[in-house]
C-alpha atoms as a PDB file:
ATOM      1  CA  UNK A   1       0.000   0.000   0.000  1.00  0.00           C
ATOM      2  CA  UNK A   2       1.478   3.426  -1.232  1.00  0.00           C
ATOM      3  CA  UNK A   3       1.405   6.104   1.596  1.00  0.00           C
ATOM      4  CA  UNK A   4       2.251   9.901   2.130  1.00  0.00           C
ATOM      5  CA  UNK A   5       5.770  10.522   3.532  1.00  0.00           C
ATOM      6  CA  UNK A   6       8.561  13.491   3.881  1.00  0.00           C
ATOM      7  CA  UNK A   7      11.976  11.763   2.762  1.00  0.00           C
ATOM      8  CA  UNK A   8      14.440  14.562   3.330  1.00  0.00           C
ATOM      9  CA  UNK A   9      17.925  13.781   1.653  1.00  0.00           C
ATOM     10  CA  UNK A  10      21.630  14.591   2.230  1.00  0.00           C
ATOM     11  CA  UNK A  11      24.087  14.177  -0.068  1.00  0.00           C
ATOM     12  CA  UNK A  12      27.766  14.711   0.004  1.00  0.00           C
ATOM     13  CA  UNK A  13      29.714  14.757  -3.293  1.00  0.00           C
ATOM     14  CA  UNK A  14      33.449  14.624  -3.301  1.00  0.00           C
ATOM     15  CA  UNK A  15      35.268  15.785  -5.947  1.00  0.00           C
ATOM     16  CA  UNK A  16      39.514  16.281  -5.313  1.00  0.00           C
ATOM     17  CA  UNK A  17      39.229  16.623  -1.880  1.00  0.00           C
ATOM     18  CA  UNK A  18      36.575  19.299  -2.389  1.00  0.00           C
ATOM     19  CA  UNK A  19      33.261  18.146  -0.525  1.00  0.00           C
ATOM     20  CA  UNK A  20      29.699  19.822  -1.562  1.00  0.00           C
ATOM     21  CA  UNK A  21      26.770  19.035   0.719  1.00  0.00           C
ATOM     22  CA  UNK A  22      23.145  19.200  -0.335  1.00  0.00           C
ATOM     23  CA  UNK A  23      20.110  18.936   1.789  1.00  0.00           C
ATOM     24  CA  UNK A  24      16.415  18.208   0.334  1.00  0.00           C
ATOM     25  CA  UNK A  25      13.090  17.631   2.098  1.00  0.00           C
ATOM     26  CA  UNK A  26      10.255  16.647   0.289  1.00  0.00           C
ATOM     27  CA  UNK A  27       6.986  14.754  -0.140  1.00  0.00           C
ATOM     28  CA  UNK A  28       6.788  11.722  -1.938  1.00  0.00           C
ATOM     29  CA  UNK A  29       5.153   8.119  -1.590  1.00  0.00           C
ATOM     30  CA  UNK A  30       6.716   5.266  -0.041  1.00  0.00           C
ATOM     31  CA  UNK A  31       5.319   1.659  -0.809  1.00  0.00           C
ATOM     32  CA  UNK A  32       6.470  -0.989   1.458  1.00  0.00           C
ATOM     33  CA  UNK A  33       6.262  -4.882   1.469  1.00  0.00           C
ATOM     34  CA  UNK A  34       8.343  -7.419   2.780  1.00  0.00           C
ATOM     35  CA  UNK A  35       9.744  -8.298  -0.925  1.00  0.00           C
ATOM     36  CA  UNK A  36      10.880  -4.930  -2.040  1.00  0.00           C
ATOM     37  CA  UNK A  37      10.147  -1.217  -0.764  1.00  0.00           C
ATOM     38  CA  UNK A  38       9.889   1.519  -3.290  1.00  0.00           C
ATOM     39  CA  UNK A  39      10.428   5.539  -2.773  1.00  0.00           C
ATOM     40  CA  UNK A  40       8.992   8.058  -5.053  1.00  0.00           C
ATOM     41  CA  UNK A  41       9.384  11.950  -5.339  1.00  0.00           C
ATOM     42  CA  UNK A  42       9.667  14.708  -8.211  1.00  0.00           C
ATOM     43  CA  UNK A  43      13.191  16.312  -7.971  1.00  0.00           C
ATOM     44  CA  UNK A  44      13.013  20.410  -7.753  1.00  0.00           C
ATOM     45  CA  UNK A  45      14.500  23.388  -9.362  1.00  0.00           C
ATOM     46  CA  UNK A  46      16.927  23.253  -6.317  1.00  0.00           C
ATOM     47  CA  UNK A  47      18.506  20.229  -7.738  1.00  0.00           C
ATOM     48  CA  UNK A  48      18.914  21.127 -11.157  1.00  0.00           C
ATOM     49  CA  UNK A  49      16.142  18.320 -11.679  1.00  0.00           C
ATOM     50  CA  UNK A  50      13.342  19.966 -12.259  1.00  0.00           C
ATOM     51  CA  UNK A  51      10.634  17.417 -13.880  1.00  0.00           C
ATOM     52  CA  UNK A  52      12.420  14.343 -13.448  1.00  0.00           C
ATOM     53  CA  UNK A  53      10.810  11.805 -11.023  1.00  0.00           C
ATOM     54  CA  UNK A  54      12.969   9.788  -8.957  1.00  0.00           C
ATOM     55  CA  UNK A  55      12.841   6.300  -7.780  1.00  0.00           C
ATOM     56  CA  UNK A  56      14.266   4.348  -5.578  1.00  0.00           C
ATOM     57  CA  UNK A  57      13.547   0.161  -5.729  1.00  0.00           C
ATOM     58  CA  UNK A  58      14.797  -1.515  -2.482  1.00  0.00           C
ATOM     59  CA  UNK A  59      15.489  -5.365  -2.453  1.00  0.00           C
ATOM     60  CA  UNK A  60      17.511  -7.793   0.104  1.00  0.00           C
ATOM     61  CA  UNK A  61      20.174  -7.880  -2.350  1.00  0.00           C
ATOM     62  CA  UNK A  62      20.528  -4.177  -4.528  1.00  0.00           C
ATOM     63  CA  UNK A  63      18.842  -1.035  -4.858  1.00  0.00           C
ATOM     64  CA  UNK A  64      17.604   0.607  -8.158  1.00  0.00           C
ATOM     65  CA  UNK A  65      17.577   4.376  -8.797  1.00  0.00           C
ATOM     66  CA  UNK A  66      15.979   5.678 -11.209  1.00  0.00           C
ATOM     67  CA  UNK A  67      15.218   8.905 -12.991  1.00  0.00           C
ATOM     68  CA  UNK A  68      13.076  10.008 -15.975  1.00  0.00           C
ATOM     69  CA  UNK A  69      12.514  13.283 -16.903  1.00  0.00           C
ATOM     70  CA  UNK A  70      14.920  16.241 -17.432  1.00  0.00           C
ATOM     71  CA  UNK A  71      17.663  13.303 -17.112  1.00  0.00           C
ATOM     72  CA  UNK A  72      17.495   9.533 -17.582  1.00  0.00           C
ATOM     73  CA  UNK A  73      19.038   7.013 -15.953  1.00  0.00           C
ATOM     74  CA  UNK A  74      19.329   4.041 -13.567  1.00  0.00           C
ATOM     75  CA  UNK A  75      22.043   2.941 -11.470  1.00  0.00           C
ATOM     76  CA  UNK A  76      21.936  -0.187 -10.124  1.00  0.00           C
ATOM     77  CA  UNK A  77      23.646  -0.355  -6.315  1.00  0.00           C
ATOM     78  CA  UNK A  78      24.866  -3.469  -5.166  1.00  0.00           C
ATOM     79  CA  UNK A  79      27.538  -3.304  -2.388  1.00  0.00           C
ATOM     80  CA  UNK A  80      31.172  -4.838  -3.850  1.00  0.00           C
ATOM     81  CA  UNK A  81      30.307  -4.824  -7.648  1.00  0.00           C
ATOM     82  CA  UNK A  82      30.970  -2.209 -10.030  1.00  0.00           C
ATOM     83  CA  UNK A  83      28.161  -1.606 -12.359  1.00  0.00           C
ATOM     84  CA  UNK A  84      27.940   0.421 -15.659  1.00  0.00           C
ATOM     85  CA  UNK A  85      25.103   2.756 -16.339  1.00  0.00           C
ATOM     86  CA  UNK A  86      23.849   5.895 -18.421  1.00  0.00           C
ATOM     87  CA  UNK A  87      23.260   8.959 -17.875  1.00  0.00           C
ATOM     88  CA  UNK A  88      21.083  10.860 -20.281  1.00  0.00           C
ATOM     89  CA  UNK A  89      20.306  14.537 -20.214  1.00  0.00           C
ATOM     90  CA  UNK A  90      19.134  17.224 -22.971  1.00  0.00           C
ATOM     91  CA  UNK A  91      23.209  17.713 -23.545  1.00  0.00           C
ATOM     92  CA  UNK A  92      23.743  14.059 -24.331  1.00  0.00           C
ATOM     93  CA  UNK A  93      24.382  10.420 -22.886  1.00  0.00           C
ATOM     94  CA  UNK A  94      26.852   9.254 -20.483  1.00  0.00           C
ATOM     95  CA  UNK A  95      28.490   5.966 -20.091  1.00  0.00           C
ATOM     96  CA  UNK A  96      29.456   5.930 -16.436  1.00  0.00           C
ATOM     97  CA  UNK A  97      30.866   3.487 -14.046  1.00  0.00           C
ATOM     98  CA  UNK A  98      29.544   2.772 -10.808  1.00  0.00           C
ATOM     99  CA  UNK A  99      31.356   1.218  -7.483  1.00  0.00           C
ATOM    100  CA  UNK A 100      28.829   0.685  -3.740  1.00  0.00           C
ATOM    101  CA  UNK A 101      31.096   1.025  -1.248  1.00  0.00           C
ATOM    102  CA  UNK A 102      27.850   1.274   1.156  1.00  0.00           C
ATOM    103  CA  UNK A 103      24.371  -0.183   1.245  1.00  0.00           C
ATOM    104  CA  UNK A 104      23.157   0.202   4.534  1.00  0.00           C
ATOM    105  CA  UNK A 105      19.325  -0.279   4.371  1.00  0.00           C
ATOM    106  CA  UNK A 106      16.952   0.149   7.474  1.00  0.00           C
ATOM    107  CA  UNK A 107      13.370   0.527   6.288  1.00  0.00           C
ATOM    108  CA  UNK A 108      10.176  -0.952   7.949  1.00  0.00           C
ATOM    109  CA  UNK A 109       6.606   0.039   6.818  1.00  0.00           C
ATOM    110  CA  UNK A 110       6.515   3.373   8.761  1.00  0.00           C
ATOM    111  CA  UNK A 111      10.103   4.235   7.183  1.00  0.00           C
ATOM    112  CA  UNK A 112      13.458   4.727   8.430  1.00  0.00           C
ATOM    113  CA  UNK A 113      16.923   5.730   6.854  1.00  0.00           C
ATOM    114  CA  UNK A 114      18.987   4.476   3.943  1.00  0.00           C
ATOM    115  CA  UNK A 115      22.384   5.020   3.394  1.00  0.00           C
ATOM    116  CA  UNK A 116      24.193   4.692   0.428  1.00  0.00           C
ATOM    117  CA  UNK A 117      27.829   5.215  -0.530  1.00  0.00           C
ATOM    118  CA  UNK A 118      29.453   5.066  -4.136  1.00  0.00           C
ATOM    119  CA  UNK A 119      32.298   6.060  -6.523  1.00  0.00           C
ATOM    120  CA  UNK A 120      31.236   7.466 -10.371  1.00  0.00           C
ATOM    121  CA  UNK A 121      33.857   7.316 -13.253  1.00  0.00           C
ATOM    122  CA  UNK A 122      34.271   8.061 -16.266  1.00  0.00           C
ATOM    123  CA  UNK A 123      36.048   5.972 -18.817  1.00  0.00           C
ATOM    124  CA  UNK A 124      38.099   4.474 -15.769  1.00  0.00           C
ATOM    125  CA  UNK A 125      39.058   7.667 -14.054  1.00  0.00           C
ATOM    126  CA  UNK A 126      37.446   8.594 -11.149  1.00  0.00           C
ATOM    127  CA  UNK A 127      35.334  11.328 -10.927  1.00  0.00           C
ATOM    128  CA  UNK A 128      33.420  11.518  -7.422  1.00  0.00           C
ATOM    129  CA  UNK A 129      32.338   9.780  -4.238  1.00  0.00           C
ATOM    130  CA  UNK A 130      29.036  10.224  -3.048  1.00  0.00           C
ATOM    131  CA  UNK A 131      27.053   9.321  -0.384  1.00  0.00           C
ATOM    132  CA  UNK A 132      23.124   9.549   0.086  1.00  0.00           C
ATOM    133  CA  UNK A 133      21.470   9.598   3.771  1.00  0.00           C
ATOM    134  CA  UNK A 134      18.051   8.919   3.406  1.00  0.00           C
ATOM    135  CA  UNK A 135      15.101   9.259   5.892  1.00  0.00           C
ATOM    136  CA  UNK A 136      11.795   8.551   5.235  1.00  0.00           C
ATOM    137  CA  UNK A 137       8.571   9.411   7.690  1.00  0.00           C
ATOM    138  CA  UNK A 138       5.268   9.238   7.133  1.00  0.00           C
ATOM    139  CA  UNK A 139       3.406  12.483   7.043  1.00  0.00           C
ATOM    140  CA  UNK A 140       1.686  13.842  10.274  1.00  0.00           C
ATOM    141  CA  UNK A 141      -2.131  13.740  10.370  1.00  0.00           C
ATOM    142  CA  UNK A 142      -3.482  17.129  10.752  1.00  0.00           C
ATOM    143  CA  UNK A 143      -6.732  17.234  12.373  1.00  0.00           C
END
């Protein structure tokens, strides 16, 4: 059953040494059963993603991000194993690499956090690591 929820997000990109945090909160719906557990929201002009849904399908054994919109693609983490994926904008594709370092996953059907932690490259040559913290709550009841 899909339900209301505030997932705020904080991400951490490192790029030569140079961390840049970024914070989001926003609604989305969060569908949970004890085979897989998905997260939905529409990114915002803050990210640069305007129009592009996001999606994130949690199994046991990997998790699935994907975006459509104003950029396409879906990365596939699974911790240990480097994956390849593409990343499609209005500018062009990408062919980039993908390494989980850290899949750290503790969701229940009222929520919880996610953590995720990965290297990007390009061709071979690194380019970033990144990290997601993700917390998802279900919306209060007004009354």
């Amino acid at each position: 059953m899909s339900k209301e929820v505030l997932i705020t997000i904080h991400s951490t990109q490192n790029v030569d040494g140079d961390p840049a945090a970024a914070e989001l909160i926003t609604q989305g719906t969060y569908d949970y059963s004890a085979e897989a557990i998905r997260i939905t929201y529409m990114e915002s002009e803050l990210t640069g993603l305007d129009g592009t849904k996001t999606m994130y399908h949690i199994s046991p054994e990997q998790v699935i991000l994907s975006r459509c919109g104003a950029v396409n693609s879906q990365m596939i983490f699974r911790r240990g194993e480097k994956q390849k994926f593409r990343y499609q904008t209005n500018f062009g594709t990408l062919s980039l690499g993908l390494d989980t370092h850290r899949l750290l996953c503790e969701l229940d059907e009222h929520g919880g956090s996610m953590e995720i932690e990965y290297d990007i490259d390009f061709e071979h040559a690194f380019l970033s690591r990144n990290k997601f913290n993700i917390n998802v709550r279900e919306k209060e009841l007004k009354s």
